[in-house]
C-alpha atoms as a PDB file:
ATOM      1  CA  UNK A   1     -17.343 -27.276  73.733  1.00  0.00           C
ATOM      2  CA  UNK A   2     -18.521 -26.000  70.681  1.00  0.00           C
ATOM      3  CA  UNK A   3     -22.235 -26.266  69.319  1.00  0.00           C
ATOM      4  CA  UNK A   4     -23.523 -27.579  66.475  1.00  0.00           C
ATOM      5  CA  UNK A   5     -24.427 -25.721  63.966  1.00  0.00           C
ATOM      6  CA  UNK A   6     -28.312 -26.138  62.434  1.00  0.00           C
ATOM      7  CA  UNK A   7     -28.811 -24.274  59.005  1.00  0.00           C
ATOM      8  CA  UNK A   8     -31.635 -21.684  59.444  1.00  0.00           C
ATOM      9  CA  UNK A   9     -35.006 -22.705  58.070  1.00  0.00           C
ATOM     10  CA  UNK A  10     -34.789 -20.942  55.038  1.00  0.00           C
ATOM     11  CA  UNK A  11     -31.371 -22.563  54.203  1.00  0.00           C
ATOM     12  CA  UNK A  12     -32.866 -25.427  54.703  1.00  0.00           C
ATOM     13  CA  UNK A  13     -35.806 -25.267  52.547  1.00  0.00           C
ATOM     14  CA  UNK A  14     -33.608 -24.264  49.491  1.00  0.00           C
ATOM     15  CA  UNK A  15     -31.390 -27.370  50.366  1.00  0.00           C
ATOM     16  CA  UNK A  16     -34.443 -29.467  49.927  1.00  0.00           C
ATOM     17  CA  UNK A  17     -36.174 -27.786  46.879  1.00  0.00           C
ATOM     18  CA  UNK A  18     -32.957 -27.815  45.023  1.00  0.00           C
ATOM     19  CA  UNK A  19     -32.326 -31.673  45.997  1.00  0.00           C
ATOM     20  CA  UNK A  20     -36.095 -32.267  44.657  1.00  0.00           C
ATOM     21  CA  UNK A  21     -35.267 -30.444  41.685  1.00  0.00           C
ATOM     22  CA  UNK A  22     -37.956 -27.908  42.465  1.00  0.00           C
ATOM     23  CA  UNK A  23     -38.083 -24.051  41.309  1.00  0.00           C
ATOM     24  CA  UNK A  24     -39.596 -21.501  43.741  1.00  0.00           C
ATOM     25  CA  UNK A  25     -42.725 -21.299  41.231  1.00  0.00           C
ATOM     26  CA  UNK A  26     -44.077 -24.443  41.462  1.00  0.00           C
ATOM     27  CA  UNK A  27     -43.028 -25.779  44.790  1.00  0.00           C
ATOM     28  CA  UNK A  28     -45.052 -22.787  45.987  1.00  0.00           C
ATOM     29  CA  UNK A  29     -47.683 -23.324  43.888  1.00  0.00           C
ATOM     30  CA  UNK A  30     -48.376 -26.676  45.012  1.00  0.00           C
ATOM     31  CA  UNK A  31     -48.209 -26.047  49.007  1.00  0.00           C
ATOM     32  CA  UNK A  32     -50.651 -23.035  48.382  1.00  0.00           C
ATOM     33  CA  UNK A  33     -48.474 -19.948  48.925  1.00  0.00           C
ATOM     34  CA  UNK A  34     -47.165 -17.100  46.343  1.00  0.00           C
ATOM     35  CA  UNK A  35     -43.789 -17.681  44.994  1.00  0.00           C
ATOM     36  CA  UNK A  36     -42.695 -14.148  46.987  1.00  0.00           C
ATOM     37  CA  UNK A  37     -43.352 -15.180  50.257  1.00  0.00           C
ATOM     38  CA  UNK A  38     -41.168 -18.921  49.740  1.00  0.00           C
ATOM     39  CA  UNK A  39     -38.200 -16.700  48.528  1.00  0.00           C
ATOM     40  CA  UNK A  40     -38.535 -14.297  51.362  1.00  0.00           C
ATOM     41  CA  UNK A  41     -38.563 -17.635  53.480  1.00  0.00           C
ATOM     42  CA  UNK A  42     -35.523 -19.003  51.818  1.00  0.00           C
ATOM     43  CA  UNK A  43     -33.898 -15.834  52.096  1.00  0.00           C
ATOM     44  CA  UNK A  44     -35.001 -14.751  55.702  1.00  0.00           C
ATOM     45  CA  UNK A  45     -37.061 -12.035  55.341  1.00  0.00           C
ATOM     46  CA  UNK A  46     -39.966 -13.993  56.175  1.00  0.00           C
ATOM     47  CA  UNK A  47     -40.706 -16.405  59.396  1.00  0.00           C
ATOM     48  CA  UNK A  48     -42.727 -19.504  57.843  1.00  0.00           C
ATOM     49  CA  UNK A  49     -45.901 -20.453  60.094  1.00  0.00           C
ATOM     50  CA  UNK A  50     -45.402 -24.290  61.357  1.00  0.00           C
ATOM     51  CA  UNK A  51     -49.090 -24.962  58.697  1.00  0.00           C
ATOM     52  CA  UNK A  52     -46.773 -23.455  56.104  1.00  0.00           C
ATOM     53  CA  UNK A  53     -43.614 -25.445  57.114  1.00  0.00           C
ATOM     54  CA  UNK A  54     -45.706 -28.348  56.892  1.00  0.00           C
ATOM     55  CA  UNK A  55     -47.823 -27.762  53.435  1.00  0.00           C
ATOM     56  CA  UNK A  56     -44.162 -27.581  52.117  1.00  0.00           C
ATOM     57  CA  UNK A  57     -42.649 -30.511  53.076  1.00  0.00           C
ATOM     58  CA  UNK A  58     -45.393 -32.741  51.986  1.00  0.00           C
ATOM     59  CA  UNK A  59     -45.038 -31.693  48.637  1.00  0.00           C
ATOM     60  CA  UNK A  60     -41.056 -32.271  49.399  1.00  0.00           C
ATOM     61  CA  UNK A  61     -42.152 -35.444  50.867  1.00  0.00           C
ATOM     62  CA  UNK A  62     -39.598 -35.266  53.570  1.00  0.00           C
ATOM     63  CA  UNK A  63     -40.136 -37.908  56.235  1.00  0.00           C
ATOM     64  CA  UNK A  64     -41.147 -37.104  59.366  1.00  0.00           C
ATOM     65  CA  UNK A  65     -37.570 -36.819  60.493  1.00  0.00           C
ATOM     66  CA  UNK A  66     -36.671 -34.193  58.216  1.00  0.00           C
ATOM     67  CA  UNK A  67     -40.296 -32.232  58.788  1.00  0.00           C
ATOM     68  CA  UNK A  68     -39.968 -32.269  62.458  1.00  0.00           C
ATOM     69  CA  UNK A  69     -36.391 -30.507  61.839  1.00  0.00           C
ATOM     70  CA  UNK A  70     -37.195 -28.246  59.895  1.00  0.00           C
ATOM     71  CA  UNK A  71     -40.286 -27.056  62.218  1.00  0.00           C
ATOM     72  CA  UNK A  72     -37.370 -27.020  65.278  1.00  0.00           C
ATOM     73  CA  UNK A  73     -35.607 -24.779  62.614  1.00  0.00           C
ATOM     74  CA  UNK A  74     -38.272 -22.347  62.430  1.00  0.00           C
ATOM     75  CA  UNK A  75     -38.542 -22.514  66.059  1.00  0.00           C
ATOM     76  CA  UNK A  76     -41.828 -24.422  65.972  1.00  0.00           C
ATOM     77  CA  UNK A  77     -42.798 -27.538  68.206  1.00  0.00           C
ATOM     78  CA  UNK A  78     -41.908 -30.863  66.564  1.00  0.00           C
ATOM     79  CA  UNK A  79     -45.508 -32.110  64.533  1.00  0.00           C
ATOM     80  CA  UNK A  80     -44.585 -35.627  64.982  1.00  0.00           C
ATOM     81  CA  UNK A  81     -43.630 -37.809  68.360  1.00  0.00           C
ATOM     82  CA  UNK A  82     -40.522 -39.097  68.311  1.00  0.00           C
ATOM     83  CA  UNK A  83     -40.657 -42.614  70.522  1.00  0.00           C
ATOM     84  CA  UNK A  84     -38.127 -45.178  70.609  1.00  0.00           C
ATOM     85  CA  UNK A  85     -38.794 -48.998  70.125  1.00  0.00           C
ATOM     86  CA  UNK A  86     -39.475 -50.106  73.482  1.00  0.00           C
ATOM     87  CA  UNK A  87     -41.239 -47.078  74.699  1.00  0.00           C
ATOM     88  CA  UNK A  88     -44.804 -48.140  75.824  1.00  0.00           C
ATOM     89  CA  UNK A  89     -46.436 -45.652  73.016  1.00  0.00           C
ATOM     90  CA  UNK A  90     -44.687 -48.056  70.988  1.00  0.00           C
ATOM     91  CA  UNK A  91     -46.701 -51.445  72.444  1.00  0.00           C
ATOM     92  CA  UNK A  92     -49.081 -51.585  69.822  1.00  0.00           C
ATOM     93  CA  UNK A  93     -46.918 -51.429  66.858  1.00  0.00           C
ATOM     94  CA  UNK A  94     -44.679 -54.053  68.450  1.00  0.00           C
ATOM     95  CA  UNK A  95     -47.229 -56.042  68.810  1.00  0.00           C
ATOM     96  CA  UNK A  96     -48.265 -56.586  65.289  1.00  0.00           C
ATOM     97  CA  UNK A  97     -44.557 -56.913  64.579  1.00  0.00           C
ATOM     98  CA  UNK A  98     -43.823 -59.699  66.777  1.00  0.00           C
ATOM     99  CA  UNK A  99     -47.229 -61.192  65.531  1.00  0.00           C
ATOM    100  CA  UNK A 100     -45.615 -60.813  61.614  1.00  0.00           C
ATOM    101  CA  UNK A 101     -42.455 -62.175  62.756  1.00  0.00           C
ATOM    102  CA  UNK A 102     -44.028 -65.487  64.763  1.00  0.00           C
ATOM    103  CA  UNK A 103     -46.130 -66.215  61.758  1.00  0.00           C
ATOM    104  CA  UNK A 104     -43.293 -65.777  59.458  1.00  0.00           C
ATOM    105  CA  UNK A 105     -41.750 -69.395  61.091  1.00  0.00           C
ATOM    106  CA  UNK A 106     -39.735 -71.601  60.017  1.00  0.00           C
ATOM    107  CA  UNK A 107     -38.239 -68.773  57.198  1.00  0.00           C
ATOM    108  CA  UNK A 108     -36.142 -65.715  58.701  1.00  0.00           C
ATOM    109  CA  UNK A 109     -37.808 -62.311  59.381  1.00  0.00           C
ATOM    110  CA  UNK A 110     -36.347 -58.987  60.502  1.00  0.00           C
ATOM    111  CA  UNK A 111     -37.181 -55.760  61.595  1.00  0.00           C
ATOM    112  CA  UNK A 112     -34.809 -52.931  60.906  1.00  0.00           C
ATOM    113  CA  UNK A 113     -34.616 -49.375  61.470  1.00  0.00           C
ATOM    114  CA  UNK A 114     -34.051 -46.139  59.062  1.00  0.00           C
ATOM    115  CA  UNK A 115     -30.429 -47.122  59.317  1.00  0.00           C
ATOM    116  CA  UNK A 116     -30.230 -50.757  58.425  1.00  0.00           C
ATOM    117  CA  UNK A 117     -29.628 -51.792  62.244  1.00  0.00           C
ATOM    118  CA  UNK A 118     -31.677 -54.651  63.433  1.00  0.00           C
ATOM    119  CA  UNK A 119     -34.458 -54.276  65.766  1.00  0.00           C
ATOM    120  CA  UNK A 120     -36.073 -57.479  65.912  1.00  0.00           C
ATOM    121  CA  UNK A 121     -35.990 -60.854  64.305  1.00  0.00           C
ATOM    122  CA  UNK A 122     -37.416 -64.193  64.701  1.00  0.00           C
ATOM    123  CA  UNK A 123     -35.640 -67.257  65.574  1.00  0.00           C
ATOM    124  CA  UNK A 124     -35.758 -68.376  62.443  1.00  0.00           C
ATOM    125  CA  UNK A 125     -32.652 -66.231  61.653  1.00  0.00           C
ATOM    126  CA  UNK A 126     -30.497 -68.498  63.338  1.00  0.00           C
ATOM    127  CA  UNK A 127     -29.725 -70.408  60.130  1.00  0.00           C
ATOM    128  CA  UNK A 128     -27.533 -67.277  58.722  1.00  0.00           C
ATOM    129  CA  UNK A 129     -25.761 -66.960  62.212  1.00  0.00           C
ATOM    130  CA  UNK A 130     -23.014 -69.081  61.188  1.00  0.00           C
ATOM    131  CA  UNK A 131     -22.201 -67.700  58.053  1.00  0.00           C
ATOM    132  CA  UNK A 132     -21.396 -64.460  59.801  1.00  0.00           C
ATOM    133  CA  UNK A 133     -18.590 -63.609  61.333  1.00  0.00           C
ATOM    134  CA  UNK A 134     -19.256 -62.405  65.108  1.00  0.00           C
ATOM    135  CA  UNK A 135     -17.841 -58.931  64.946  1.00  0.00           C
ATOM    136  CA  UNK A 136     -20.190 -58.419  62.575  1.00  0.00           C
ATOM    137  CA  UNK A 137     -22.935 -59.483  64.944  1.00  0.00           C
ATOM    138  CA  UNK A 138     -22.420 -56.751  67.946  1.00  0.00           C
ATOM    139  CA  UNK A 139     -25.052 -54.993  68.610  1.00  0.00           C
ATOM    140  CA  UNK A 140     -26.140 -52.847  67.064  1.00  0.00           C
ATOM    141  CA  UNK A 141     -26.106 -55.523  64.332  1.00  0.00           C
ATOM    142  CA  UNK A 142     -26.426 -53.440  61.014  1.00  0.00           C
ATOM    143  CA  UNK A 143     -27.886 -55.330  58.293  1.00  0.00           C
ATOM    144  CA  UNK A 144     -25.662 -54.043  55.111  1.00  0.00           C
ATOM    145  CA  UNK A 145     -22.774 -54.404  57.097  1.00  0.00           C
ATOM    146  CA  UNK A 146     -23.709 -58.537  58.114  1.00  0.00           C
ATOM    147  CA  UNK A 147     -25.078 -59.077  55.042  1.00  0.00           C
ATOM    148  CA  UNK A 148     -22.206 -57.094  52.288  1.00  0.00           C
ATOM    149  CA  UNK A 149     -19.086 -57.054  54.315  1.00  0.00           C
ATOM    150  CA  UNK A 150     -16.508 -59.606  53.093  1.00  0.00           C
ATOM    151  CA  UNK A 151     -16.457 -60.892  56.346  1.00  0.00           C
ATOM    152  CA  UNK A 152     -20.340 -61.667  56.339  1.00  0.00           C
ATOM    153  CA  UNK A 153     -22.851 -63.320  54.565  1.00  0.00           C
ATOM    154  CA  UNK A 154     -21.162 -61.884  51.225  1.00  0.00           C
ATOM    155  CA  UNK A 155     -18.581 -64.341  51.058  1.00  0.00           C
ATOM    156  CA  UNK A 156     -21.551 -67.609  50.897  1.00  0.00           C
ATOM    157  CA  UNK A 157     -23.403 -65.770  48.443  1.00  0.00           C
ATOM    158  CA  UNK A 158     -23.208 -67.277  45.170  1.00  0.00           C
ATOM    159  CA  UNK A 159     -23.333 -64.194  42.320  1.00  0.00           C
ATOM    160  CA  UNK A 160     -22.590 -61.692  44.664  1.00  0.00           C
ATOM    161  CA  UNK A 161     -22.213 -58.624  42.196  1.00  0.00           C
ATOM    162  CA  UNK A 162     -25.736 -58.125  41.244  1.00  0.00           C
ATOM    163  CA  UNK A 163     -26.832 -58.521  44.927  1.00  0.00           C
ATOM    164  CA  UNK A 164     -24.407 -56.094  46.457  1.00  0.00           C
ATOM    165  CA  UNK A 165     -25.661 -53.938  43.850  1.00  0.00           C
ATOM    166  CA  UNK A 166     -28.698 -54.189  44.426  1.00  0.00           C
ATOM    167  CA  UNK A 167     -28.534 -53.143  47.992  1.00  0.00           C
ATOM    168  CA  UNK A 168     -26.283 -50.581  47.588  1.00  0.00           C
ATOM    169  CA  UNK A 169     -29.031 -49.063  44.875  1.00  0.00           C
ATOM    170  CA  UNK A 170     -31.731 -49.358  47.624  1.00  0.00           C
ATOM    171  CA  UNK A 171     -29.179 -47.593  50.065  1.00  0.00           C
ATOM    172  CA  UNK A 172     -28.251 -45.355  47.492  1.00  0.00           C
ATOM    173  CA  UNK A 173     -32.145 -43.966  47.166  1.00  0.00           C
ATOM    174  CA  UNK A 174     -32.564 -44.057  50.885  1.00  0.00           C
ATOM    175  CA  UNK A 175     -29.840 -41.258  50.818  1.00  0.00           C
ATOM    176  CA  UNK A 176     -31.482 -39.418  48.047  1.00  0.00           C
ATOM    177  CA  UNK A 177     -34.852 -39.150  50.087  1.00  0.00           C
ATOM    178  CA  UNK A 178     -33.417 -38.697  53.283  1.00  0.00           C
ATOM    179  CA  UNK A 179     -30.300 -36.759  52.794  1.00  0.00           C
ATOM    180  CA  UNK A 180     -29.401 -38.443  55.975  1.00  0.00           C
ATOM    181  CA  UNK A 181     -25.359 -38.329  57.201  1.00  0.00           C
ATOM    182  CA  UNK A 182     -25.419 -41.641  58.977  1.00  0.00           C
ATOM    183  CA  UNK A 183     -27.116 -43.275  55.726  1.00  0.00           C
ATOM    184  CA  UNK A 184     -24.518 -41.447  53.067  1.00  0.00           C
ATOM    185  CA  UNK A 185     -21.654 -42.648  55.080  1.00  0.00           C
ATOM    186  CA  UNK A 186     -22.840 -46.339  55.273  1.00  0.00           C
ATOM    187  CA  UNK A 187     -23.348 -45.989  51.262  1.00  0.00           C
ATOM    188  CA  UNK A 188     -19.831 -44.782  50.893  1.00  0.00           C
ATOM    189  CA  UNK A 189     -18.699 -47.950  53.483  1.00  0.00           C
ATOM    190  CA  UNK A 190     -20.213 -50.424  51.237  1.00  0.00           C
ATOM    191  CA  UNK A 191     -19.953 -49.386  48.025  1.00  0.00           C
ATOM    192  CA  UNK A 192     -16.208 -50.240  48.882  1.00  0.00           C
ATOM    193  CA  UNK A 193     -16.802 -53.578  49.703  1.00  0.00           C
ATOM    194  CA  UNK A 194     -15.633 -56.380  47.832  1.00  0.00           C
ATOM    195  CA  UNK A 195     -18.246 -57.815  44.973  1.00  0.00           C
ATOM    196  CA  UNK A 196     -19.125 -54.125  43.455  1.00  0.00           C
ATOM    197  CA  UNK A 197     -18.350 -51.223  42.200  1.00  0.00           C
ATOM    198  CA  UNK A 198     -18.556 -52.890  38.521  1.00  0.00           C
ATOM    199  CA  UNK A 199     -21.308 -50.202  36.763  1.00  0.00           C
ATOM    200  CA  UNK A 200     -21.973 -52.692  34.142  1.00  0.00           C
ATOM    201  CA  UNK A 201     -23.183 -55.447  36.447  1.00  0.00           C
ATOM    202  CA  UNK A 202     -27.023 -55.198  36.679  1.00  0.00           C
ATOM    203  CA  UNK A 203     -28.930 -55.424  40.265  1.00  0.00           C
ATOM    204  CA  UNK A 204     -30.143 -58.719  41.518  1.00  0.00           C
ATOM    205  CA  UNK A 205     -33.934 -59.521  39.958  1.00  0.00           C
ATOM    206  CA  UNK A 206     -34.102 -63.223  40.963  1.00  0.00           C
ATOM    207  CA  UNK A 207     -33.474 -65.258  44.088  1.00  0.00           C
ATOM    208  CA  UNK A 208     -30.799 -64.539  46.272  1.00  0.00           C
ATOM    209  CA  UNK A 209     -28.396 -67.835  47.064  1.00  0.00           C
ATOM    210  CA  UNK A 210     -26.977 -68.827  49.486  1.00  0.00           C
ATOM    211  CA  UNK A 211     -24.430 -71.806  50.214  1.00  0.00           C
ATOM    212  CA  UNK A 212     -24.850 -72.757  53.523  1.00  0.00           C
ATOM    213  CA  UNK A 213     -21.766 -74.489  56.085  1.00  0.00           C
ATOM    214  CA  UNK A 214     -22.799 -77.738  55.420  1.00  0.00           C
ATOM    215  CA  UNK A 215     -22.339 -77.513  51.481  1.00  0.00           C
ATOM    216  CA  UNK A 216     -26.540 -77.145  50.802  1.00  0.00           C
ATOM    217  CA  UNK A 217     -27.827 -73.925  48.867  1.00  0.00           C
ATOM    218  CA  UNK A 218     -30.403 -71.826  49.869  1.00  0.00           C
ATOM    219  CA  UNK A 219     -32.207 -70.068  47.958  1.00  0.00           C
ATOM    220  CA  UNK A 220     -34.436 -66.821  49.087  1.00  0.00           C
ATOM    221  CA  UNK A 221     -36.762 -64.369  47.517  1.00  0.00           C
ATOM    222  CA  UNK A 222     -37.580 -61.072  49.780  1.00  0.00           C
ATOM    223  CA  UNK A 223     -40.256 -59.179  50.623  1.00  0.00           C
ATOM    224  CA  UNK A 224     -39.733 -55.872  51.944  1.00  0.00           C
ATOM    225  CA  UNK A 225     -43.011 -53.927  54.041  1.00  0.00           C
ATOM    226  CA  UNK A 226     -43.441 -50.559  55.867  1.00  0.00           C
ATOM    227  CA  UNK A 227     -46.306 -49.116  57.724  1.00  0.00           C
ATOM    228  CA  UNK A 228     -49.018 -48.027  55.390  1.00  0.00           C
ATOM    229  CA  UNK A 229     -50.087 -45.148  57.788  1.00  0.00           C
ATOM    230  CA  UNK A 230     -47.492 -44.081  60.508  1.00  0.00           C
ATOM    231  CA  UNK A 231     -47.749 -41.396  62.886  1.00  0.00           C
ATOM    232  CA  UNK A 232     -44.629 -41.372  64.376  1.00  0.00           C
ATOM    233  CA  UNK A 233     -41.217 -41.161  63.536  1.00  0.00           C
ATOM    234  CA  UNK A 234     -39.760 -44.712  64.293  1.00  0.00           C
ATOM    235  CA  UNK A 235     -43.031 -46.342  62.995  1.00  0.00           C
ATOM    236  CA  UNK A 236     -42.360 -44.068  59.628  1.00  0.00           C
ATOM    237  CA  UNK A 237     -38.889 -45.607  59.509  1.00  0.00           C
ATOM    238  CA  UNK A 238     -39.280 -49.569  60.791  1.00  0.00           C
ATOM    239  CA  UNK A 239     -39.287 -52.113  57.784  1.00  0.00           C
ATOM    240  CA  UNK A 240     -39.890 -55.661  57.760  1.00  0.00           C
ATOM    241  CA  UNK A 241     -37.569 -57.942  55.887  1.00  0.00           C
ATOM    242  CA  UNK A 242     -39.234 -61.455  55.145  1.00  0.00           C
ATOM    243  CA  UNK A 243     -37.168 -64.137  53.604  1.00  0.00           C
ATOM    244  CA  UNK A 244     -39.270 -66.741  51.355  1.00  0.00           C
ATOM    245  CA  UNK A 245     -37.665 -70.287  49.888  1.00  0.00           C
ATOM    246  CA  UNK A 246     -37.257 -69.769  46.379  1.00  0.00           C
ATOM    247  CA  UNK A 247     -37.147 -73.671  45.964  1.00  0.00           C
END
């Protein structure tokens, strides 16, 4: 079977300066190091320290993801833990979720990961069940895909140009920060959808609406939260969506 193949950590520091539209000069400038020593880095002739590594990628501001690879690049221990959701270093972020999500009631909240799948919800989220068609609603449940796919909640929302592209612009800076595979693909998937791909149309700014089975409209405004201070991985990359009547 063949391996993988992981860019050397100089490779990968030049892929993220360039992407950040940094020179040599002031990228090193900032993290504290001479301009010399980052090109020997990006060229190989010089093994980066993990303190160095890490002074550079905050002023990338790479999420921990991205830092922790390119310390594994370099050889170096990961700097941040990597836990998933239901691991029990986990229990006290899930806690305050599940607290946001209960006290969110009677109006729908979720809690999604770095790649739009759904971790958590309350039961509130029930009412959009029916206006989604089931394949769409295997897990794991992926939010753009239930939400823009012409088979999903797309086809009850009323105006749905400026809200497709407004998702796909949120999507489209996730990919910009993260430069992550998974993330560019999904963009590519739903920028296809039906209801886009019209440059002119302007992203949603207002309520989003929705007509529901029985004939009603809803209407929603959003609020969108992250974790002020994380310090690991899947807490850096867990969001809370919370719906709010706009009526």
């Amino acid at each position: 079977m063949a391996t993988a193949y992981h860019p050397p950590i100089g490779t990968l520091l030049r892929q993220w300066r360039e992407r950040r539209r940094r020179t040599q000069l002031d990228l090193a400038l900032d993290a504290g190091i001479s301009a010399r020593h980052l090109s020997f880095v990006e060229t190989g002739r010089s093994h980066p320290g993990a303190e160095v590594i890490l002074r550079l990628a905050d002023q990338l501001e790479l999420p921990f993801r991205e830092r922790n690879a390119l310390l594994l690049a370099a050889g170096h221990a990961p700097a941040f833990a990597e836990p998933g959701f239901d691991d029990p270093a986990m229990a006290t972020t899930r806690g305050a979720l599940e607290l946001i999500l209960a006290q969110h009631e009677p109006y729908p909240a979720m809690v999604l990961d770095r790649h739009w799948n759904l971790v958590a919800a309350n039961t509130a989220v029930r009412i959009l069940v029916p206006m989604i068609d089931p394949i769409l609603l295997d897990p794991p449940v992926n939010l753009m895909r239930a939400g823009l796919h012409p088979r999903g909640l797309a086809a009850s929302i009323i105006d749905l140009p400026p809200v497709h592209a407004y998702f796909v612009s949120r999507l489209r800076q996730q990919v910009t920060v993260t430069a992550d595979p998974v993330l560019a693909a999904l963009l590519e998937e739903v920028s296809a959808y039906p209801g886009g791909g019209d440059p002119g149309v302007d992203p949603a700014a207002g309520p989003i609406r929705v007509r529901a089975p029985d004939g009603s409209e809803l209407s929603f405004i959003g609020m969108f939260a992250t974790f002020d201070t994380p310090f690991d991985v899947m807490t850096s990359e867990l969001a809370v969506e919370l719906a709010y009547p706009a009526d």
